[in-house]
C-alpha atoms as a PDB file:
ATOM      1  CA  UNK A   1       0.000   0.000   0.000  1.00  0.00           C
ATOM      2  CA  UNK A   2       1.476   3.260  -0.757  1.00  0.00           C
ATOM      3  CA  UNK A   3       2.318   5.578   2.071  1.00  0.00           C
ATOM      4  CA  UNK A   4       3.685   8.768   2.229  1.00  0.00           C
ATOM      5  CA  UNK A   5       6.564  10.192   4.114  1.00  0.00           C
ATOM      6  CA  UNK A   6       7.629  13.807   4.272  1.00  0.00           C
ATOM      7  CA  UNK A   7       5.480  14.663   1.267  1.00  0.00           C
ATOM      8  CA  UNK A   8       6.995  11.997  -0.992  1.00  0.00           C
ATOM      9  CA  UNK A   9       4.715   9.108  -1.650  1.00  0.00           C
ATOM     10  CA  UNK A  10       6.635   5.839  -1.334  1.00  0.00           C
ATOM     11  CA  UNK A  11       5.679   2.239  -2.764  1.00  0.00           C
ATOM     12  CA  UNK A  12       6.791  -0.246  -0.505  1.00  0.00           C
ATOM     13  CA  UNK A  13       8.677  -3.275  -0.758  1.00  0.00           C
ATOM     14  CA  UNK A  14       7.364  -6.237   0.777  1.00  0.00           C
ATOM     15  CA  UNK A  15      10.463  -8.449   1.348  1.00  0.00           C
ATOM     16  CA  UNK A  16      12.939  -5.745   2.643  1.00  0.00           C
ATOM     17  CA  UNK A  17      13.356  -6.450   6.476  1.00  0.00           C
ATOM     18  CA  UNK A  18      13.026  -4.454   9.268  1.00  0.00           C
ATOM     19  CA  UNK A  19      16.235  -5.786  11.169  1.00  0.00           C
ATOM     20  CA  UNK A  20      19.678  -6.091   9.930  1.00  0.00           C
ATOM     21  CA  UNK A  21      21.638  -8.925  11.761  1.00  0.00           C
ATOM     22  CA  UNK A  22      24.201  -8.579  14.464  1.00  0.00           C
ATOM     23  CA  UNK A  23      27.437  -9.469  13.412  1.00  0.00           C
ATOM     24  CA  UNK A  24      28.915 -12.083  15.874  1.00  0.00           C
ATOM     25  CA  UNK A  25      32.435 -11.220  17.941  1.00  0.00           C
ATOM     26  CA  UNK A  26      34.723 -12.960  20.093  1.00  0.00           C
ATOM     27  CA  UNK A  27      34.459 -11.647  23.927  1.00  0.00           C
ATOM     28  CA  UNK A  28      36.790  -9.135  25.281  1.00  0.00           C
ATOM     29  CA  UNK A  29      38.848 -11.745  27.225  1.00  0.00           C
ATOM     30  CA  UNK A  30      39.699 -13.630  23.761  1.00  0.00           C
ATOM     31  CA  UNK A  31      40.838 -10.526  21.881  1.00  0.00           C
ATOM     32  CA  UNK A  32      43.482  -9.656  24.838  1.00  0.00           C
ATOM     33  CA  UNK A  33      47.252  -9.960  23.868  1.00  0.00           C
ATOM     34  CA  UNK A  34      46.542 -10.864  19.992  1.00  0.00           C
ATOM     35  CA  UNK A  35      45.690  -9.548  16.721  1.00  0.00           C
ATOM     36  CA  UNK A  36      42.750 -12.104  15.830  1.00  0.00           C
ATOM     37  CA  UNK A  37      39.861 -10.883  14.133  1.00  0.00           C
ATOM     38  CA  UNK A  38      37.015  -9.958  16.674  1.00  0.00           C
ATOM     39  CA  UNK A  39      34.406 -10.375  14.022  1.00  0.00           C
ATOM     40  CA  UNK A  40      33.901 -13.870  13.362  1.00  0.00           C
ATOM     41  CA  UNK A  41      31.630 -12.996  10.271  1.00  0.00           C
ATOM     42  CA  UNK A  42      28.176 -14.623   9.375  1.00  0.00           C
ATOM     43  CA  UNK A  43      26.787 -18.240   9.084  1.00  0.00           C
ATOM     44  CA  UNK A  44      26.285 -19.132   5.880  1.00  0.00           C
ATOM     45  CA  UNK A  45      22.573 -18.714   6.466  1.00  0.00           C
ATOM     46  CA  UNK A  46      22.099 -15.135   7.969  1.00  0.00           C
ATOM     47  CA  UNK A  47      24.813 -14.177   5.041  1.00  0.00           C
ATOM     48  CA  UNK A  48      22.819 -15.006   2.483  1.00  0.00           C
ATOM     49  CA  UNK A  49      19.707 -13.651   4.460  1.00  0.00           C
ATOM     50  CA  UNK A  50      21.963 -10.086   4.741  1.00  0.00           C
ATOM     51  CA  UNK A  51      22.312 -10.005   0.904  1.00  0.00           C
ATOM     52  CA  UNK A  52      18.602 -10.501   0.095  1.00  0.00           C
ATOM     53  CA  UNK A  53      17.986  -7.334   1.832  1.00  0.00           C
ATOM     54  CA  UNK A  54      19.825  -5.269  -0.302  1.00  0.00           C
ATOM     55  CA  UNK A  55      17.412  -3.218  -2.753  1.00  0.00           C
ATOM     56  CA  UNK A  56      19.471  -4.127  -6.113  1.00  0.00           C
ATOM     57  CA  UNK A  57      18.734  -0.379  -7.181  1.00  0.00           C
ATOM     58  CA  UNK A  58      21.668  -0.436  -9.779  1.00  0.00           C
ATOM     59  CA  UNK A  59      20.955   3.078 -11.244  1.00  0.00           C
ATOM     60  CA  UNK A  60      18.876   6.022  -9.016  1.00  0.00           C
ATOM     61  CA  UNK A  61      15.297   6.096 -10.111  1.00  0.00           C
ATOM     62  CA  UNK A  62      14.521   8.748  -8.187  1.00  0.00           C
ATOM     63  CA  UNK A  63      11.759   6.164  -6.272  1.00  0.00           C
ATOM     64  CA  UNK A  64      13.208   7.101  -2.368  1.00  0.00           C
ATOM     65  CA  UNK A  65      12.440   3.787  -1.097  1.00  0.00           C
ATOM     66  CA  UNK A  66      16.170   3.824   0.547  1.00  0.00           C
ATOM     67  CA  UNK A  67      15.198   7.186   1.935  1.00  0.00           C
ATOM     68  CA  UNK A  68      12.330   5.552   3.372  1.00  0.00           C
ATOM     69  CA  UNK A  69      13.876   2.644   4.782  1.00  0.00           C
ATOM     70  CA  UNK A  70      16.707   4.079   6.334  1.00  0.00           C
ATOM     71  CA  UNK A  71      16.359   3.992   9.973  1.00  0.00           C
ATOM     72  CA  UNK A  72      19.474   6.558  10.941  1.00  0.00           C
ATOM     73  CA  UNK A  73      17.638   8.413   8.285  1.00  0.00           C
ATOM     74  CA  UNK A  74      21.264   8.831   6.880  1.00  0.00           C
ATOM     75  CA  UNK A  75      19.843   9.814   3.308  1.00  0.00           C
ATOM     76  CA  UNK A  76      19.184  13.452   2.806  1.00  0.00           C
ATOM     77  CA  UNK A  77      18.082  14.311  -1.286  1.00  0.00           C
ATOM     78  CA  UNK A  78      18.345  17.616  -0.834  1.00  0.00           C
ATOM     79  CA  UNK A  79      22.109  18.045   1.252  1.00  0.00           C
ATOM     80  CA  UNK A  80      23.589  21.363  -0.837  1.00  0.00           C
ATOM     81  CA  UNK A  81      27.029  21.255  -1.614  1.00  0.00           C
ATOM     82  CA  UNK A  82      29.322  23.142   0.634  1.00  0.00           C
ATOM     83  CA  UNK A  83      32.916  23.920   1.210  1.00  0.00           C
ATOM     84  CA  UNK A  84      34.461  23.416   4.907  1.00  0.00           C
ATOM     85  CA  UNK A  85      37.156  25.045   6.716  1.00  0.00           C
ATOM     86  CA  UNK A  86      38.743  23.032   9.398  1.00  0.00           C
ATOM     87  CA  UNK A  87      41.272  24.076  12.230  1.00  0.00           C
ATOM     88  CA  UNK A  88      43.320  21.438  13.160  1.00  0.00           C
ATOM     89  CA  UNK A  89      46.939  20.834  14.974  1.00  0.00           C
ATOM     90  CA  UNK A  90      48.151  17.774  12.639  1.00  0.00           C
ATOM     91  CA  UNK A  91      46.878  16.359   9.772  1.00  0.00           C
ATOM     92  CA  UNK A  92      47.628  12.429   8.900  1.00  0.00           C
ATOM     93  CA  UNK A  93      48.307  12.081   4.976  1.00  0.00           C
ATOM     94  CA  UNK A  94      48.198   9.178   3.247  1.00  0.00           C
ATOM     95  CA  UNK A  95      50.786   8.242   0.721  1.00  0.00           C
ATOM     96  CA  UNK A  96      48.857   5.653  -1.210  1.00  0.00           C
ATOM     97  CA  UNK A  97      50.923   2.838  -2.892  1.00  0.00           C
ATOM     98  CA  UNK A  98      54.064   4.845  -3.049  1.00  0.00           C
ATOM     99  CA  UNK A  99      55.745   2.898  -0.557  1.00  0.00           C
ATOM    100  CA  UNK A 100      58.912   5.131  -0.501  1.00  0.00           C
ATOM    101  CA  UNK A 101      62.411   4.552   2.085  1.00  0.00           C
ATOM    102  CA  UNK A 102      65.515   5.769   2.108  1.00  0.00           C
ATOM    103  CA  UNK A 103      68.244   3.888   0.925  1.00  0.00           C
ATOM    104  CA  UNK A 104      69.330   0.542   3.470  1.00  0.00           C
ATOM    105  CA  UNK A 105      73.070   0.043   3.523  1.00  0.00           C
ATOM    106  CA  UNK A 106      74.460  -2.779   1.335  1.00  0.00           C
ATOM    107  CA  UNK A 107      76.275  -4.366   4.230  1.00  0.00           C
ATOM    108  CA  UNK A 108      72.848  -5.684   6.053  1.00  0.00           C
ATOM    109  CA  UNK A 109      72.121  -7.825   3.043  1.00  0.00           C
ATOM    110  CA  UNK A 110      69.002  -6.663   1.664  1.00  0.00           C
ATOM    111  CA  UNK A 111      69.041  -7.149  -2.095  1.00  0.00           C
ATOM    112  CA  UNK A 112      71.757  -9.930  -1.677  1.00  0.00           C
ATOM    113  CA  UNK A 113      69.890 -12.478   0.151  1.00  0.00           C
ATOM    114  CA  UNK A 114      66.753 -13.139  -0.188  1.00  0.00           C
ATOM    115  CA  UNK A 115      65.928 -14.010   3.463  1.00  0.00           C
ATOM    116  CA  UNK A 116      66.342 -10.440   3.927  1.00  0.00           C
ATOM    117  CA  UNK A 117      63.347  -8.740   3.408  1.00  0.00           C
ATOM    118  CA  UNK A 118      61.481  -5.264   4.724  1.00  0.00           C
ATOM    119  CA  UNK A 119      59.207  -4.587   7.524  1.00  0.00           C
ATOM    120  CA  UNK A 120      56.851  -3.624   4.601  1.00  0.00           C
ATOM    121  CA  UNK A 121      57.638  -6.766   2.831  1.00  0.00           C
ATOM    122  CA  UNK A 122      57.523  -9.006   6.178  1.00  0.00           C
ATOM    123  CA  UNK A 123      53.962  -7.141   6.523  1.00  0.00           C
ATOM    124  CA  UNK A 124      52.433  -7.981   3.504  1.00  0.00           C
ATOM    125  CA  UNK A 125      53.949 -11.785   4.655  1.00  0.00           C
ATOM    126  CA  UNK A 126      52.248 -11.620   7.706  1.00  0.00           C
ATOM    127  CA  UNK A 127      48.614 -10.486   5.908  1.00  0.00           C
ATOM    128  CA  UNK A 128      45.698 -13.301   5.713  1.00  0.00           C
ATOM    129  CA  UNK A 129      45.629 -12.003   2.274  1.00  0.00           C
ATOM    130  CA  UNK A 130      49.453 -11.566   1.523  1.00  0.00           C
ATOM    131  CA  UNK A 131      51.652 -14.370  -0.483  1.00  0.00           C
ATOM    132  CA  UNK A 132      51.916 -16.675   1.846  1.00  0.00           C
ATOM    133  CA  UNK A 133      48.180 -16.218   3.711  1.00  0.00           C
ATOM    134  CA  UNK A 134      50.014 -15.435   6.621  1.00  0.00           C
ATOM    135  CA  UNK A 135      52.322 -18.018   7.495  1.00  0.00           C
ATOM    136  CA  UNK A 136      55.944 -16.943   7.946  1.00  0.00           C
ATOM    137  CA  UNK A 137      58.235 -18.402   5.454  1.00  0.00           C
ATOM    138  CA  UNK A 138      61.775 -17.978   3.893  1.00  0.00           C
ATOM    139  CA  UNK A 139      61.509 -16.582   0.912  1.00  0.00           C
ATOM    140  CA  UNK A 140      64.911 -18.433  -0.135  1.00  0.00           C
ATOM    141  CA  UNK A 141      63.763 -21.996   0.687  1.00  0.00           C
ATOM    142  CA  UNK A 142      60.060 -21.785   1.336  1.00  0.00           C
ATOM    143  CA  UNK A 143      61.139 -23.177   5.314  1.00  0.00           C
ATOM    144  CA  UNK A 144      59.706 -21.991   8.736  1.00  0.00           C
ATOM    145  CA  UNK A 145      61.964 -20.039  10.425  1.00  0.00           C
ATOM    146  CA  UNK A 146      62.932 -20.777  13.943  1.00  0.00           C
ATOM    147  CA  UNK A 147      64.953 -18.199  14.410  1.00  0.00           C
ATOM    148  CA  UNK A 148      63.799 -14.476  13.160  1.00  0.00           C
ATOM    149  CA  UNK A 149      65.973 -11.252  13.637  1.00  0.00           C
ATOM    150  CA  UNK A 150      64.449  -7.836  13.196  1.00  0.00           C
ATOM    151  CA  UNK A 151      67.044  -5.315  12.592  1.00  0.00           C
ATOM    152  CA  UNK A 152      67.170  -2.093  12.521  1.00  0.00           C
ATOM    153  CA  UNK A 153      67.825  -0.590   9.398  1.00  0.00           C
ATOM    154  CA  UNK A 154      69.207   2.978  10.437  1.00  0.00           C
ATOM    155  CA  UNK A 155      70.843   2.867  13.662  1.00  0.00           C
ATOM    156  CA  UNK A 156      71.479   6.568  13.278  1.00  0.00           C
ATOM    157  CA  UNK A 157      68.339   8.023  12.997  1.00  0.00           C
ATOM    158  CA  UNK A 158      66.493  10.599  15.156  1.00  0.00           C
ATOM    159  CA  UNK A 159      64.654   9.500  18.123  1.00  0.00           C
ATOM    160  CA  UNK A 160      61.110   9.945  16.217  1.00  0.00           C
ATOM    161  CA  UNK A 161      62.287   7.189  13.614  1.00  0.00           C
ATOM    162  CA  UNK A 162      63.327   5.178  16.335  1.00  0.00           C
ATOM    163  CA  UNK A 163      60.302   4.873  18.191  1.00  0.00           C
ATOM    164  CA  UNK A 164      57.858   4.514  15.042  1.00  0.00           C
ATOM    165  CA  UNK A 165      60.257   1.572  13.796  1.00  0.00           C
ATOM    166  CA  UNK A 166      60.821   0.275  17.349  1.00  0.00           C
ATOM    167  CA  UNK A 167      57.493   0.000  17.536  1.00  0.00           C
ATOM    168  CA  UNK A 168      56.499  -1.370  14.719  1.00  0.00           C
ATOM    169  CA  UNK A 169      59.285  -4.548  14.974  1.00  0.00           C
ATOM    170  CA  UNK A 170      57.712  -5.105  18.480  1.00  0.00           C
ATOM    171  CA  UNK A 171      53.972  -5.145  16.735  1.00  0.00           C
ATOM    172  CA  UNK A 172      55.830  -7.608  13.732  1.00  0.00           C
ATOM    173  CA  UNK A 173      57.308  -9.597  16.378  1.00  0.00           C
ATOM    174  CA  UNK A 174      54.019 -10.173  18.060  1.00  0.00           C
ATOM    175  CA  UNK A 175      52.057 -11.456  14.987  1.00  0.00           C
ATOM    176  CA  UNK A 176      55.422 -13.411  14.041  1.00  0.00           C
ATOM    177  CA  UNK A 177      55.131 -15.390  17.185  1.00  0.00           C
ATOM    178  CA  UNK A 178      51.575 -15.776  17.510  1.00  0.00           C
ATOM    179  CA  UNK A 179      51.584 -17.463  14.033  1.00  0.00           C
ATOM    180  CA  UNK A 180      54.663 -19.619  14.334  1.00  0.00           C
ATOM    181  CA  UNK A 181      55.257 -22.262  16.749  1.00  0.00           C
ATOM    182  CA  UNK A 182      58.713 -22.602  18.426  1.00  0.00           C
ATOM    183  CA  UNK A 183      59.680 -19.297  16.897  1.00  0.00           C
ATOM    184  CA  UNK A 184      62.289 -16.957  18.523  1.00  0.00           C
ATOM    185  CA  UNK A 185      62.633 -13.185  17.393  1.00  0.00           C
ATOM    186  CA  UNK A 186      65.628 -10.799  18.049  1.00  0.00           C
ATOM    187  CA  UNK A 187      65.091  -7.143  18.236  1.00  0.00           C
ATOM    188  CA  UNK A 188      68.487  -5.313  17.413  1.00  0.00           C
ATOM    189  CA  UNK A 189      68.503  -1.866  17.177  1.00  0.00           C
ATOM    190  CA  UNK A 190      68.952   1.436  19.531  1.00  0.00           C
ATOM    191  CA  UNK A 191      66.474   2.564  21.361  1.00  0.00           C
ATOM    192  CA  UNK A 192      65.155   5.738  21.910  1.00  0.00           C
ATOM    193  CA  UNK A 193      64.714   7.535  25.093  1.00  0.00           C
ATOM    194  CA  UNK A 194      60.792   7.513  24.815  1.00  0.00           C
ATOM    195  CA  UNK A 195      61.055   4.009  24.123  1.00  0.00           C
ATOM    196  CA  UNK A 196      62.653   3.097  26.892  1.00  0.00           C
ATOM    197  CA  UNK A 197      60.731   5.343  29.412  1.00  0.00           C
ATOM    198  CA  UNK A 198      57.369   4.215  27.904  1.00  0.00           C
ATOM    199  CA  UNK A 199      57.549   0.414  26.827  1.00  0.00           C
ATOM    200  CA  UNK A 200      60.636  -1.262  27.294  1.00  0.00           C
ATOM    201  CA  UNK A 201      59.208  -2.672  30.695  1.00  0.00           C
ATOM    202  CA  UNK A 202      56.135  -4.192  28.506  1.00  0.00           C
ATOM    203  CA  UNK A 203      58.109  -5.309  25.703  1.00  0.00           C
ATOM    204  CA  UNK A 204      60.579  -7.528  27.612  1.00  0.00           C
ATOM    205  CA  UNK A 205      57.667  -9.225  29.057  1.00  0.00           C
ATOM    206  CA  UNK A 206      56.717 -10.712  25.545  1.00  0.00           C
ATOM    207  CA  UNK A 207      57.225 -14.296  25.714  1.00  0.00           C
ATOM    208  CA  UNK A 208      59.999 -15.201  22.528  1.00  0.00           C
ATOM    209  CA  UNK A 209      60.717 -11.632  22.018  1.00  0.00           C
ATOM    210  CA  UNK A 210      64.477 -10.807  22.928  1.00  0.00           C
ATOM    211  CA  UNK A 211      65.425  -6.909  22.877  1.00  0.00           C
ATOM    212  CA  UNK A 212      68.850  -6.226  21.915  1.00  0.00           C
ATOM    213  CA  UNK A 213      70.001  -2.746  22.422  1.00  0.00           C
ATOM    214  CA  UNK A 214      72.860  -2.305  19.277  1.00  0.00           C
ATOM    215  CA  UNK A 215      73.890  -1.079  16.147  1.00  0.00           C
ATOM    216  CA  UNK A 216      73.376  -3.581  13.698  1.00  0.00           C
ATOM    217  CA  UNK A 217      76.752  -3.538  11.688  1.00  0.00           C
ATOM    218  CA  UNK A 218      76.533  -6.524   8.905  1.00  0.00           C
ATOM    219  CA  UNK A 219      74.576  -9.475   7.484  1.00  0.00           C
ATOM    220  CA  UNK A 220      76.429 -12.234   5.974  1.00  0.00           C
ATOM    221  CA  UNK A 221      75.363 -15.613   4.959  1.00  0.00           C
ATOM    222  CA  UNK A 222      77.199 -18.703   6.654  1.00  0.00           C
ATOM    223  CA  UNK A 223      79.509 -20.596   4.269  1.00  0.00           C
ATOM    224  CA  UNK A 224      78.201 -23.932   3.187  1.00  0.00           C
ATOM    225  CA  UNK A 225      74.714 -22.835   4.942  1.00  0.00           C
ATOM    226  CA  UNK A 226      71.614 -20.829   4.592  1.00  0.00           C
ATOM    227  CA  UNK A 227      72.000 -19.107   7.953  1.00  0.00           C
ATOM    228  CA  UNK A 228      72.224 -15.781   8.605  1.00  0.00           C
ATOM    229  CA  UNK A 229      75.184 -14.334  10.532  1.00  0.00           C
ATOM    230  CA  UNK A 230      74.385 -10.587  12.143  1.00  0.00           C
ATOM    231  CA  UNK A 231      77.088  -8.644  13.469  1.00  0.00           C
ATOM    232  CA  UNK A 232      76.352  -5.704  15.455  1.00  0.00           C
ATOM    233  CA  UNK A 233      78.281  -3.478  18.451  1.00  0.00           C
ATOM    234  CA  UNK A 234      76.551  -3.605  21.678  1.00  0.00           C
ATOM    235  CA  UNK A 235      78.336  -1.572  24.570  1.00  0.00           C
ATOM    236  CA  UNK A 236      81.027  -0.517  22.524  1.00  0.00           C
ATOM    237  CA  UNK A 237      81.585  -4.466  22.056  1.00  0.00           C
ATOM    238  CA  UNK A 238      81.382  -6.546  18.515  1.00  0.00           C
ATOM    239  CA  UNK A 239      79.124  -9.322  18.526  1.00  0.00           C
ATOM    240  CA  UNK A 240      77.587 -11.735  16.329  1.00  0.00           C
ATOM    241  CA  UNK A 241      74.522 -13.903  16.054  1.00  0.00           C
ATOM    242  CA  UNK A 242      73.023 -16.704  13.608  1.00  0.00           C
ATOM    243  CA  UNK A 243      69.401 -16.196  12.063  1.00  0.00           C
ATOM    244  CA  UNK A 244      67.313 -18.305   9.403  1.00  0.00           C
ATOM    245  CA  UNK A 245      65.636 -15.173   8.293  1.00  0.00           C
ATOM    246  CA  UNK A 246      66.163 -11.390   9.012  1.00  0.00           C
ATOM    247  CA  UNK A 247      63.465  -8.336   8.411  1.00  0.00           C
ATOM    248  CA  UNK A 248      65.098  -5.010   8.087  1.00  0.00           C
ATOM    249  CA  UNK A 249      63.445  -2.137   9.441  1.00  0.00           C
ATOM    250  CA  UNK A 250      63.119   0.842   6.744  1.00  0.00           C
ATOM    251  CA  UNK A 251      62.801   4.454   7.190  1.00  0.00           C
ATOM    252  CA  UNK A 252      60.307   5.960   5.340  1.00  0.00           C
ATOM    253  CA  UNK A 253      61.039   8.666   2.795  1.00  0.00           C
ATOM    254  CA  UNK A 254      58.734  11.407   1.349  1.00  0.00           C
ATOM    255  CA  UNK A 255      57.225  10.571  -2.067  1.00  0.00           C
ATOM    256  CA  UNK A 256      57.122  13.823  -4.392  1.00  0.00           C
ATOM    257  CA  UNK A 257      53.339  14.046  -4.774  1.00  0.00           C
ATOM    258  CA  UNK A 258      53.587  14.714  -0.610  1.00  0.00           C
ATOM    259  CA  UNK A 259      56.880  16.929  -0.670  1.00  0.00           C
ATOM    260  CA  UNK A 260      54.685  18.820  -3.340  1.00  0.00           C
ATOM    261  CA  UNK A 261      51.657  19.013  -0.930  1.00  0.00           C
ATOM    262  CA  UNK A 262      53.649  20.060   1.964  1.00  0.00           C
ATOM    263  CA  UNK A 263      54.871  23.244  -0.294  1.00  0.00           C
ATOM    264  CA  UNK A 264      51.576  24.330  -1.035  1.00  0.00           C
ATOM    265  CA  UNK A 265      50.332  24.009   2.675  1.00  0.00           C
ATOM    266  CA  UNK A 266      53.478  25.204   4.108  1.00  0.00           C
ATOM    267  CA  UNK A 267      53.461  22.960   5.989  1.00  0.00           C
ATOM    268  CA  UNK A 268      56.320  20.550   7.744  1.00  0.00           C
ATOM    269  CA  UNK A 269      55.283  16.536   7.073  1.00  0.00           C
ATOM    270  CA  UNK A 270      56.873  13.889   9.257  1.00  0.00           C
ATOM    271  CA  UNK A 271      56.904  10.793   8.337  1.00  0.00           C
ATOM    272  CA  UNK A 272      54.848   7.774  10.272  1.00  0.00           C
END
């Protein structure tokens, strides 16, 4: 029966529901220490219920029946356009697919061996959707590593690149371990003060995560073997230690299109 709302007269649809489902989630006390996915996504059933309430509109008729339907009433025909002046302190830009960092040092082996990959690289590993679905593998022999160093790719940076890298190895190491069994990861790098003030007591609680404070110095590949040997100065003292795979932390570097942008805003972009 046709009904009006708001002076429009609407034709209604007999089979579009009144209730959208709840998507299910794990409980609080399952998400703690992890990355797994709180939304556990619908039965087959209620999925295919879900699609059938979609309208199938394809192309605007002009017939308002989403309008209508819209509880939040989130639909508004007659919204002008309108330009917006915001004040703000910072501004987060995103740099797209140009995946941009400065040049890593011959001497830690990235680009010679291919067991030494990127933190971006070692992310898209990690990804349900990446290369390997997830699971961490060589990329020279397609093997499990056991033993995983995450290095730090510019020893002498500032303290902000230290702490966004730091950081992000600690997050790497996390998802490395809770996807491998028997896995141990090495952190080497320096640390920066506000690392040390503000996590270093959490970090060296993980469970398989060692935290070496050094400049890494060299990656070399054991002779007759596929191992990894990192050498690295720790308290003014050379040391050395054997890895089946090793993920270099990168610093990123401005791509043009954002240098560009931060000339025109005159503004100063950091990197993140």
């Amino acid at each position: 029966m046709i009904y009006e709302k708001h002076g429009r007269y609407i034709i209604p649809f007999d089979d579009v529901p009144s209730e959208r489902a709840v998507m299910p989630e794990i409980s609080v006390e399952e998400r703690k220490g992890n990355f797994v996915e709180v939304e556990t996504g619908f039965p087959e059933e209620v999925a295919v219920r879900e699609a059938k309430r979609c309208l199938g509109c394809r192309r605007c008729l002009g017939c308002a029946l989403c309008w209508a339907e819209c509880k939040p009433e989130a639909i508004n025909f007659s919204l002008p356009d309108e330009t917006l002046e915001l004040d703000f302190d910072e501004a987060i830009v995103t740099a797209g697919q140009d995946n941009n960092f400065e040049k890593i040092s011959p001497s830690l082996g990235y680009g010679t061996y291919p067991h030494v990959i990127t933190d971006l690289q070692f992310e898209r590993m990690l990804s349900p959707t990446g290369p390997t679905d997830g699971l961490v593998m060589s990329p020279l022999n397609g093997k499990i590593p056991e033993r995983l160093g995450i290095i730090q790719g510019h020893p002498e940076g500032d303290e902000a690149h230290l702490l966004q890298s730091l950081i992000l190895g600690v997050n790497e190491a996390i998802l490395a371990l809770h996807k491998t069994e028997q896995l141990e990861v090495s952190l080497v790098s320096p640390l920066s003060e506000a690392f040390e003030k503000d996590y270093l007591s959490e970090v060296q609680r993980i469970q398989g995560l060692k935290l070496i404070k050094a400049k890494p110095q060299a990656v070399k590949q054991k002779e007759g073997s596929e191992e990894l040997i990192l050498s690295y100065v720790t308290n003014s003292e050379e040391a050395e230690q054997e890895f089946d795979m090793i993920v270099v932390l990168t610093k990123p570097k401005l791509s043009p299109d954002i240098s560009s942008l931060s000339k025109k805003l005159d503004q100063e972009v950091v990197t993140a």
